[in-house]
C-alpha atoms as a PDB file:
ATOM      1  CA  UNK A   1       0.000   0.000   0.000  1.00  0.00           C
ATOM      2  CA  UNK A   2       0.585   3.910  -0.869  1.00  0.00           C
ATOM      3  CA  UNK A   3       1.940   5.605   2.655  1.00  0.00           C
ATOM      4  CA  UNK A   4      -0.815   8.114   3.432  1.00  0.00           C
ATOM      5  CA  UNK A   5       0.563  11.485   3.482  1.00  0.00           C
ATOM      6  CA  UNK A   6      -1.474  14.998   3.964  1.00  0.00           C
ATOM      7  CA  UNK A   7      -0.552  18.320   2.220  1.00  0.00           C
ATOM      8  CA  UNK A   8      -1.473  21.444   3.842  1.00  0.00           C
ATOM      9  CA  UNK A   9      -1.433  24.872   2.010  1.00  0.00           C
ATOM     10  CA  UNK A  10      -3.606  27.789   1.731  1.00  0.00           C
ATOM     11  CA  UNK A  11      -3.285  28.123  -2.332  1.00  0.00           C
ATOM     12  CA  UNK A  12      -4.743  25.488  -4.468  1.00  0.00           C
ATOM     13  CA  UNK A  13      -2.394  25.838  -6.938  1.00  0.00           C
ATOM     14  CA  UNK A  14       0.389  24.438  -4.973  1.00  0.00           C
ATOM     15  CA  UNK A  15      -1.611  21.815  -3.407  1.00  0.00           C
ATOM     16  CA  UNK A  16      -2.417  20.649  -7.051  1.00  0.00           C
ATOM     17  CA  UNK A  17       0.791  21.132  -7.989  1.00  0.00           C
ATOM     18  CA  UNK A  18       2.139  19.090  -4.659  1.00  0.00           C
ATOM     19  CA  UNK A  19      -0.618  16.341  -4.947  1.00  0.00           C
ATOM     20  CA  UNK A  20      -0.119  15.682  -9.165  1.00  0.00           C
ATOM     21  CA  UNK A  21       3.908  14.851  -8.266  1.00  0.00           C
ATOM     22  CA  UNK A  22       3.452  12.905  -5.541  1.00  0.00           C
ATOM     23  CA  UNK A  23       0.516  10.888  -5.883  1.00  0.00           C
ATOM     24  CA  UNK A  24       2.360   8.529  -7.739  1.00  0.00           C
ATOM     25  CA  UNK A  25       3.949   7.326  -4.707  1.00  0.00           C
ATOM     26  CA  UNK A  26       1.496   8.780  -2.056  1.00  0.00           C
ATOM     27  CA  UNK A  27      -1.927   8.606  -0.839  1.00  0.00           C
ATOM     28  CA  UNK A  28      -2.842  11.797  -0.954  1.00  0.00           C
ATOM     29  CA  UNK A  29      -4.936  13.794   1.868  1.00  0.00           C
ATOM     30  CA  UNK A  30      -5.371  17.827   1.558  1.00  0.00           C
ATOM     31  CA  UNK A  31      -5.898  20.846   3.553  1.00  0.00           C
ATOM     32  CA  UNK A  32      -5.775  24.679   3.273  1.00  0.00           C
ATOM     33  CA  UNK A  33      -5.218  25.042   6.540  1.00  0.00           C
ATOM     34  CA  UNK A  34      -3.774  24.007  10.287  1.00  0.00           C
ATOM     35  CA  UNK A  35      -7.288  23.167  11.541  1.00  0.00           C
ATOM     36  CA  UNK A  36      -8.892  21.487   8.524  1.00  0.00           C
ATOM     37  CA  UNK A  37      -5.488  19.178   8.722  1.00  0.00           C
ATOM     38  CA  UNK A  38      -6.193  18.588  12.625  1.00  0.00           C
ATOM     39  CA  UNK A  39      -9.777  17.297  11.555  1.00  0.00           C
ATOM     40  CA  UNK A  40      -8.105  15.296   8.358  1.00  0.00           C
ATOM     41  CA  UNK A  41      -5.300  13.788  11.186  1.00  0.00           C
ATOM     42  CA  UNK A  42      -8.042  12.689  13.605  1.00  0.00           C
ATOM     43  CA  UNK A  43      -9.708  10.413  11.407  1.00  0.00           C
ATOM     44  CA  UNK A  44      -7.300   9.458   8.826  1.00  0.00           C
ATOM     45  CA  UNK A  45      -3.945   7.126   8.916  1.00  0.00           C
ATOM     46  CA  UNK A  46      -1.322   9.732   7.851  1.00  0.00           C
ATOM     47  CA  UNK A  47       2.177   8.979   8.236  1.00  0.00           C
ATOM     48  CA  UNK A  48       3.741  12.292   6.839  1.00  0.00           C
ATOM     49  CA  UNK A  49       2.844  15.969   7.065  1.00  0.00           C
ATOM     50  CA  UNK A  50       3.937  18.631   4.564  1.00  0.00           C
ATOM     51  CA  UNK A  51       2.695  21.770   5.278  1.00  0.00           C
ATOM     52  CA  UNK A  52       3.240  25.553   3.999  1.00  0.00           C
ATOM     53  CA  UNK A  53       3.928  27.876   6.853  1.00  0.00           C
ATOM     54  CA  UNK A  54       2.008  31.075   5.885  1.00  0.00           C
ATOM     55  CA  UNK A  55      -1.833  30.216   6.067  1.00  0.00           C
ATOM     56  CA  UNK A  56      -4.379  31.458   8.103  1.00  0.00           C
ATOM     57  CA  UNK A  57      -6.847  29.855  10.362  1.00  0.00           C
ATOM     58  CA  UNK A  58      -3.851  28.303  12.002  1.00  0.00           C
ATOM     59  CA  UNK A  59      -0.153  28.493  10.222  1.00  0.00           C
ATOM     60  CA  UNK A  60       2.419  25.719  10.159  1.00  0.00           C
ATOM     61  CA  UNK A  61       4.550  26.614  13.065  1.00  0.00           C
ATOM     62  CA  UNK A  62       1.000  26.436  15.255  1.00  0.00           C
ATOM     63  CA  UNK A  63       0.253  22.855  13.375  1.00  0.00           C
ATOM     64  CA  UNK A  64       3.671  21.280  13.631  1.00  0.00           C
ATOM     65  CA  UNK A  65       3.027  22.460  17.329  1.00  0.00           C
ATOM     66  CA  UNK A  66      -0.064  20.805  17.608  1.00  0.00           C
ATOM     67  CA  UNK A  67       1.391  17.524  16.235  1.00  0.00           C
ATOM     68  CA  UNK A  68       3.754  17.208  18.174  1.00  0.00           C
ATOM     69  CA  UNK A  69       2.616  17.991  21.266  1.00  0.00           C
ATOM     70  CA  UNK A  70      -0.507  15.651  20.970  1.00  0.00           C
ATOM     71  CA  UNK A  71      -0.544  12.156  22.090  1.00  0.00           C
ATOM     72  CA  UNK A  72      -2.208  10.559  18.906  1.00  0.00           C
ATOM     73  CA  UNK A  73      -0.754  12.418  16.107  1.00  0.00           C
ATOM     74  CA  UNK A  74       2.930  13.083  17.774  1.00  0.00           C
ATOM     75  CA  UNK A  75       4.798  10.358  15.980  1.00  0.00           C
ATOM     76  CA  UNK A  76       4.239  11.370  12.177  1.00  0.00           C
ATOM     77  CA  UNK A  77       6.761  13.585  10.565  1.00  0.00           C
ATOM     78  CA  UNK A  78       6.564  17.081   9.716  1.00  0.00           C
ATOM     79  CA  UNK A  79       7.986  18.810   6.871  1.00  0.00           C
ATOM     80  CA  UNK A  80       7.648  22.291   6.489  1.00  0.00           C
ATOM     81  CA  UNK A  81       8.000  24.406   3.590  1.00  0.00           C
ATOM     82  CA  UNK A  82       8.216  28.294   3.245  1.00  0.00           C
ATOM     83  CA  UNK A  83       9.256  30.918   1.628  1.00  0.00           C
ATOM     84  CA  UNK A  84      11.307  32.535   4.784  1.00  0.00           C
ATOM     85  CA  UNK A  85      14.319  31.765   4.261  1.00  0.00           C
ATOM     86  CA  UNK A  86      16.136  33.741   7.662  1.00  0.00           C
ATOM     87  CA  UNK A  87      17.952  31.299  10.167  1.00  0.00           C
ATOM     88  CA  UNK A  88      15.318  32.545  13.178  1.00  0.00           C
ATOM     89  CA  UNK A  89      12.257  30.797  10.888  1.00  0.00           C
ATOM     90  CA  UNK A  90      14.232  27.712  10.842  1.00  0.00           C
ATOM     91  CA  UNK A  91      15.082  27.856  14.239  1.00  0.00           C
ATOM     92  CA  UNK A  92      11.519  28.496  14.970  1.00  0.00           C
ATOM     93  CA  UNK A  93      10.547  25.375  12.668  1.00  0.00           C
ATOM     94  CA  UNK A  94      13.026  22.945  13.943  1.00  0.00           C
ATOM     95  CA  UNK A  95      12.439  24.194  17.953  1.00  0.00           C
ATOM     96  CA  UNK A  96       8.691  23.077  17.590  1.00  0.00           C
ATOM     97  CA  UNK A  97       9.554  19.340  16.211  1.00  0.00           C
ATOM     98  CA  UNK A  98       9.668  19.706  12.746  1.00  0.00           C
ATOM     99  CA  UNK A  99      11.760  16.849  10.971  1.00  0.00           C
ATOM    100  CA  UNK A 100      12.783  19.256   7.991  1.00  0.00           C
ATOM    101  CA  UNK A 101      12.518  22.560   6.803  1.00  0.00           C
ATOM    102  CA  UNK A 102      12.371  23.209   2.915  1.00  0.00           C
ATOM    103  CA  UNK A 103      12.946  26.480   1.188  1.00  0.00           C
ATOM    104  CA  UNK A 104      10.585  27.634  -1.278  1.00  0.00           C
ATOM    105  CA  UNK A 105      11.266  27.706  -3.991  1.00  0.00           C
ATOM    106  CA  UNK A 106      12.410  23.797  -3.781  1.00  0.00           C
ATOM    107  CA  UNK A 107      13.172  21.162  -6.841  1.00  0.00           C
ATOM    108  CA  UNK A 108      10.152  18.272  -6.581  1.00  0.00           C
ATOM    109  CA  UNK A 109      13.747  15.618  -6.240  1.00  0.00           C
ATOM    110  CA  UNK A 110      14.439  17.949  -3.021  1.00  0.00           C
ATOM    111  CA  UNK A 111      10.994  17.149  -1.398  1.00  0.00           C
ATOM    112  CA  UNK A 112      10.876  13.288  -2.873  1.00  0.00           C
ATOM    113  CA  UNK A 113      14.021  12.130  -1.534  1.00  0.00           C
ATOM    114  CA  UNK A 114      13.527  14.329   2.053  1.00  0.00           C
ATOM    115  CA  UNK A 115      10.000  12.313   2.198  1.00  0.00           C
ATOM    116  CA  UNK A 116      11.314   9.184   1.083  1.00  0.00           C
ATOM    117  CA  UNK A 117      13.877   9.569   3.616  1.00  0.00           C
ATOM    118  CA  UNK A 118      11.960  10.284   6.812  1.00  0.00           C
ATOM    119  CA  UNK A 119       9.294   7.300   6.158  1.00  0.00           C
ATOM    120  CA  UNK A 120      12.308   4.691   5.114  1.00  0.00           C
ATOM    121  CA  UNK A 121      14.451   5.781   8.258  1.00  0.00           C
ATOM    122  CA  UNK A 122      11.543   4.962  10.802  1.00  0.00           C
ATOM    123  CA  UNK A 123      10.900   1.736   8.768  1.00  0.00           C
ATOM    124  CA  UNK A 124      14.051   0.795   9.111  1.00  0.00           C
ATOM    125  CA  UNK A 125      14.141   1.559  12.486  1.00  0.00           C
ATOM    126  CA  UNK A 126      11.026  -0.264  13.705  1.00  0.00           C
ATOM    127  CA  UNK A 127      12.806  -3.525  11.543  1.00  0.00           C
ATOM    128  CA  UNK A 128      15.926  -3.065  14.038  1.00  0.00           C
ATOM    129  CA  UNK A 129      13.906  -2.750  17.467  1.00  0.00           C
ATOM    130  CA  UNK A 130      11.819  -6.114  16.206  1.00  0.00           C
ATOM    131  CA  UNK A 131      14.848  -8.068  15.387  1.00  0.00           C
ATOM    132  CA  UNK A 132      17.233  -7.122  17.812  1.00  0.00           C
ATOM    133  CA  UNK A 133      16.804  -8.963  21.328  1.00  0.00           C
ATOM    134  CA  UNK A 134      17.463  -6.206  23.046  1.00  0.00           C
ATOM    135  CA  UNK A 135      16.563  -3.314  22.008  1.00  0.00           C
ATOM    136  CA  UNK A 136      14.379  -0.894  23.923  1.00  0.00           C
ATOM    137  CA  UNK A 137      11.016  -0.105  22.753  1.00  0.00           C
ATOM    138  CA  UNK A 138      11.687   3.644  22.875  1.00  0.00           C
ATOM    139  CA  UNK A 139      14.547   2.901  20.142  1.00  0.00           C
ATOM    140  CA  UNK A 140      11.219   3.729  18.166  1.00  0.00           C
ATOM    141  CA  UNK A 141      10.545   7.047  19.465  1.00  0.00           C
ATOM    142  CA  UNK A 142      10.804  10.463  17.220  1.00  0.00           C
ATOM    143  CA  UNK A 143       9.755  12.951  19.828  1.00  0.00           C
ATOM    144  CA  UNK A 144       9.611  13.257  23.939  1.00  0.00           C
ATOM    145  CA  UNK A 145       6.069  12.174  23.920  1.00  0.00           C
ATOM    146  CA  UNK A 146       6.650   9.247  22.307  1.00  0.00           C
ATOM    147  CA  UNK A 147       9.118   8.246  23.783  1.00  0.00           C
ATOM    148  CA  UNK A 148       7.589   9.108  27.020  1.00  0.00           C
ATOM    149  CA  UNK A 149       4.600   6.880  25.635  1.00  0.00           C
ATOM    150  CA  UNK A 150       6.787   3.830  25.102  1.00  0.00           C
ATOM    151  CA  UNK A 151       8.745   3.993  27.667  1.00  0.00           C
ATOM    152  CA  UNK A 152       5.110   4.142  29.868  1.00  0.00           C
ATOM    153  CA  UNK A 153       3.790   1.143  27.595  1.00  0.00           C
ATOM    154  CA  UNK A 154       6.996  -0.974  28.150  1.00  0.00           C
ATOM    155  CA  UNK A 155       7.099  -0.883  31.234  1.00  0.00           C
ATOM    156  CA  UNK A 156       3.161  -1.855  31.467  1.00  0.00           C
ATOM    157  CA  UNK A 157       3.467  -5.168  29.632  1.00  0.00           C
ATOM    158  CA  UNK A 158       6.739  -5.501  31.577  1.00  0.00           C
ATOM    159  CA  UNK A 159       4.646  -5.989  34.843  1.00  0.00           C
ATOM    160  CA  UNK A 160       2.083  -8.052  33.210  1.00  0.00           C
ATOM    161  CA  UNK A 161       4.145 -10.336  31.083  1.00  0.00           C
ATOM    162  CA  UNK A 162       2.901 -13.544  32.742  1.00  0.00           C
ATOM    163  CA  UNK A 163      -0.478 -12.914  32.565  1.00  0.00           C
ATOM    164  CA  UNK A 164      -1.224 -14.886  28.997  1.00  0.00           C
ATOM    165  CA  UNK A 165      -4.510 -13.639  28.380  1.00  0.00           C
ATOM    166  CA  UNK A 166      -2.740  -9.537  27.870  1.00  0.00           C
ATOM    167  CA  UNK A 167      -4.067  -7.730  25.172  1.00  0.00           C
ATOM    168  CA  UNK A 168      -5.034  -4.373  23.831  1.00  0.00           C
ATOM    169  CA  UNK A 169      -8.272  -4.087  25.893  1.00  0.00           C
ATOM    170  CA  UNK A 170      -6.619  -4.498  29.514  1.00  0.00           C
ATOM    171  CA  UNK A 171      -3.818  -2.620  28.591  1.00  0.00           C
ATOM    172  CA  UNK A 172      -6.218   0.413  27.569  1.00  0.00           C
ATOM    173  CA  UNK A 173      -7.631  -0.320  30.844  1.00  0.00           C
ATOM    174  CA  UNK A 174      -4.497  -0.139  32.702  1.00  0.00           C
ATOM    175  CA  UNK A 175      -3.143   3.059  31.111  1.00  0.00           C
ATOM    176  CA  UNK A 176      -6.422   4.144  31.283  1.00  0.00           C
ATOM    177  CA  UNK A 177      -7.095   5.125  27.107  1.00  0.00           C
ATOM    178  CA  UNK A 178      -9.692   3.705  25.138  1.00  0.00           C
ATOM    179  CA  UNK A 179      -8.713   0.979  23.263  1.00  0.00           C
ATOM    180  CA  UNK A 180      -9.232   2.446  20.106  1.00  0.00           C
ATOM    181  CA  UNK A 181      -6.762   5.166  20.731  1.00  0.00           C
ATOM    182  CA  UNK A 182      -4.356   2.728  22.273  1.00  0.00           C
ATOM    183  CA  UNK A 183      -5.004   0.128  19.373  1.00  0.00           C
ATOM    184  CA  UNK A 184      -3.927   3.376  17.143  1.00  0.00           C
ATOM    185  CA  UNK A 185      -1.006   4.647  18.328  1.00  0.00           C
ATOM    186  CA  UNK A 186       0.790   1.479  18.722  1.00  0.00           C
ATOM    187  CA  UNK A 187       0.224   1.222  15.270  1.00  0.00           C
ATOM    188  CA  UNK A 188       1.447   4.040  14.221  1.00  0.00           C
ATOM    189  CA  UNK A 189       4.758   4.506  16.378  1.00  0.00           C
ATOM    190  CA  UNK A 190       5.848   0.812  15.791  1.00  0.00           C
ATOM    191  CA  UNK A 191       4.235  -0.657  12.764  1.00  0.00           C
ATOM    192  CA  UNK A 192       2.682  -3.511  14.927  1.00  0.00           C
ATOM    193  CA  UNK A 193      -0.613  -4.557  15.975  1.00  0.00           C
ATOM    194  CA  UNK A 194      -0.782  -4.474  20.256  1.00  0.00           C
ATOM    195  CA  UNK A 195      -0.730  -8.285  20.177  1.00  0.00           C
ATOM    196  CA  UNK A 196       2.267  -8.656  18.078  1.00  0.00           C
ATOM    197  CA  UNK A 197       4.033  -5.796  20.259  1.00  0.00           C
ATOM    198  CA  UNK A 198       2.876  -7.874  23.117  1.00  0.00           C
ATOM    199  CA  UNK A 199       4.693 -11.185  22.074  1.00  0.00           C
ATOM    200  CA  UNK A 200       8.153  -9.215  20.828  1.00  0.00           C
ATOM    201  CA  UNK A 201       8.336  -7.833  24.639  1.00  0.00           C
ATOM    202  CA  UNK A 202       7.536 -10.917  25.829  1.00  0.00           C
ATOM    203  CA  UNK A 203      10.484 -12.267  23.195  1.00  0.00           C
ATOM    204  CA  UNK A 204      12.632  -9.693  24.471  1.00  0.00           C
ATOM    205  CA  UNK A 205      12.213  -9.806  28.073  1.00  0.00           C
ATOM    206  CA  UNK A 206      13.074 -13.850  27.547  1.00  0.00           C
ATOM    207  CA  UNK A 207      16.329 -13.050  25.901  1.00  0.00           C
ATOM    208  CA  UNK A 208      17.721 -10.415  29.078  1.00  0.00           C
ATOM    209  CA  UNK A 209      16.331 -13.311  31.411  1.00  0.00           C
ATOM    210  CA  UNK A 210      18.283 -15.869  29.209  1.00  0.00           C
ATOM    211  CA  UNK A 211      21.662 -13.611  29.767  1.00  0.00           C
ATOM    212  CA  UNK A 212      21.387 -14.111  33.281  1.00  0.00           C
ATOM    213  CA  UNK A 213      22.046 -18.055  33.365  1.00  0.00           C
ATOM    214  CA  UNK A 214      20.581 -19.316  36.301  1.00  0.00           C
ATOM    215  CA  UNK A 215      17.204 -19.827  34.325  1.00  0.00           C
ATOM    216  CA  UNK A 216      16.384 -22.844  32.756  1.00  0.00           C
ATOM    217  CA  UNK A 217      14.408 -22.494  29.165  1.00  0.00           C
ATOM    218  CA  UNK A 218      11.055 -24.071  30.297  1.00  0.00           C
ATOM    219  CA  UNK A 219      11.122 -21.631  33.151  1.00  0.00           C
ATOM    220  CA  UNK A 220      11.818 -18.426  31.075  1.00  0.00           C
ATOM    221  CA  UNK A 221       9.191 -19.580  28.860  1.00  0.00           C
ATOM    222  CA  UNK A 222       6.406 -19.213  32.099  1.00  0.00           C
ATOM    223  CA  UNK A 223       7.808 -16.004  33.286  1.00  0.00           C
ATOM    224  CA  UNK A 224       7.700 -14.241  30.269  1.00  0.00           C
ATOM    225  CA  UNK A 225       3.565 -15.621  29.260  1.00  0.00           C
ATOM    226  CA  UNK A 226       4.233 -18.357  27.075  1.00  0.00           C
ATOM    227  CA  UNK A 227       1.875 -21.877  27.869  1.00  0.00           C
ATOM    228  CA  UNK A 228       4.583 -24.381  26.464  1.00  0.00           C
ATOM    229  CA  UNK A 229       8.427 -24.413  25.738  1.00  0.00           C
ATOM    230  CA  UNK A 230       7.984 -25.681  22.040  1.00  0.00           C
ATOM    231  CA  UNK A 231       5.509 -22.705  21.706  1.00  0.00           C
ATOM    232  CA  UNK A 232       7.814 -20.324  23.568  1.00  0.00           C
ATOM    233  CA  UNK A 233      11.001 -21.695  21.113  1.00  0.00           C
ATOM    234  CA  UNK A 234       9.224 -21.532  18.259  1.00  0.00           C
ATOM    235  CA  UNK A 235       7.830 -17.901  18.478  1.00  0.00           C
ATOM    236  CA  UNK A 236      11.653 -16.627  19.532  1.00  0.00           C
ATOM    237  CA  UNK A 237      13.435 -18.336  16.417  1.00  0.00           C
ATOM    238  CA  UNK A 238      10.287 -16.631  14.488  1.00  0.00           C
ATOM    239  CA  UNK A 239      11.048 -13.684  15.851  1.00  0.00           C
ATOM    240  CA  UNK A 240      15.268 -13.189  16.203  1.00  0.00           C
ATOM    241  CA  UNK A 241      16.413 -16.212  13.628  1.00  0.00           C
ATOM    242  CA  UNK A 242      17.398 -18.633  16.435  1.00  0.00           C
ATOM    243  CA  UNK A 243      16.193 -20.969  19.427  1.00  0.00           C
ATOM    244  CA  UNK A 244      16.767 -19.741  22.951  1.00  0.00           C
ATOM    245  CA  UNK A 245      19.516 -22.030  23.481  1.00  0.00           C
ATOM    246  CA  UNK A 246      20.826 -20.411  20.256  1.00  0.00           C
ATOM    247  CA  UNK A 247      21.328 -17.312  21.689  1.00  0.00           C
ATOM    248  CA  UNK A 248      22.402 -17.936  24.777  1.00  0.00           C
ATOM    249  CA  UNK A 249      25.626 -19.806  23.600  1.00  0.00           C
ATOM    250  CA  UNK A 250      25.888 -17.214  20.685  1.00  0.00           C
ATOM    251  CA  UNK A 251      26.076 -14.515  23.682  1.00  0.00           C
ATOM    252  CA  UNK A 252      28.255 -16.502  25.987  1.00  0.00           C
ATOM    253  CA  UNK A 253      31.258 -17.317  23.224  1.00  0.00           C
ATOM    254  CA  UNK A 254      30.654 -13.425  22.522  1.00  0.00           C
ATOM    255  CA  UNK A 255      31.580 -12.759  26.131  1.00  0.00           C
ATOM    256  CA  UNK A 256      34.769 -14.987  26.146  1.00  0.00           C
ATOM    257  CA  UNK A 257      36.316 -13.412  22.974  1.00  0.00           C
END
């Protein structure tokens, strides 16, 4: 599928000019200003923002604000463009959370590869956290409140890890969010569903218990949720490309050398 991305500009030439060289690669969602892309973020999947600065209603310094600083929108990228071109606008731009800040007038190979950049980095990114044993969640994070948010959702499936029946609906109820919003922003920070960001933790907690090798596999495998070894086994060599006991003596020769 098209990544959904959401251009925001008060003059509908640009936007048509914007949407006819990028929809070839993008989903397109528009707005002519900060609020009307508020209402568009609230109900649609975007995971990039480019927005002109000058526009009224609300301008893009007040909507790059307003991303960032909420909780359900906070994660997507921002990319401003604008004609001020003085070192205090950028300043300005990049102090609020914006992830770049493009002159007008720009080349459309300026704006493509800065886009194509942002998205690929945080793909890649989410791809290291899921097959690395132990990496932290907030590895994921692009800005305070997400990582704030991950760090707060780690540790919540941390303290419930052997309860097997965890899923998105008691940890809304634990962090007290509806599930819907919960069910969301996972998705969108991390590229997983709850339930598969459930079973990586539970992967990943495993593998720092292994380390400590007083623990016997079967044993790991109950602290950590799982209902059977084989099942525990199988889900980690899904997961990181090796069994348990794989790992373990992978870590210890690294130790020796």
């Amino acid at each position: 599928m098209q990544p959904s991305i959401l251009l925001v500009d008060d003059e509908e030439e640009i936007l048509e000019f914007l949407e006819r060289i990028l929809r070839v690669k993008y989903a397109v969602c528009k707005a002519e200003n900060g609020k009307e892309a508020l209402a568009i973020l609230s109900t649609e999947a975007i995971q990039l923002v480019v927005s002109d600065v000058m526009m009224p209603e609300m301008d893009g310094f007040e909507l790059c604000k307003a991303i960032k600083g909420n909780f359900e929108f906070s994660h997507i990228p921002v990319i401003l463009l604008t004609a001020k071109n003085t070192m205090q606008a950028k300043i300005e731009g990049l102090e609020l959370g914006a992830d770049a800040y493009i002159e007008k007038p720009f080349s459309k190979e300026h704006l493509l590869a800065q886009m194509a950049s942002l998205i690929s980095n945080r793909s890649m990114i989410r791809e290291y956290f899921a097959s690395s044993p132990l990496i932290h969640m907030k590895s994921m994070a692009y800005s305070k409140a997400d990582e704030q948010f991950l760090e707060l959702l780690n540790e919540t499936i941390d303290k419930n890890l052997d309860d097997p029946a965890l899923d998105v609906e008691k940890l809304a109820k634990i962090l007290n969010i509806t599930r819907i919003t919960l069910y969301r922003k996972i998705k969108a920070t991390t590229n997983l569903s709850p339930v598969e960001l459930i079973t990586i933790t539970r992967l990943k907690k495993a593998a720092s218990l292994l380390l400590q090798g007083d623990l016997r596999v079967y044993e790991v495998a109950d602290m950590v949720g799982f209902s059977s070894q084989s099942n525990f086994a199988r889900s980690f060599h899904k997961q990181f490309g090796m069994s348990p006991t794989d790992y373990l003596q992978t870590k210890q020769s690294e130790t020796k050398l």
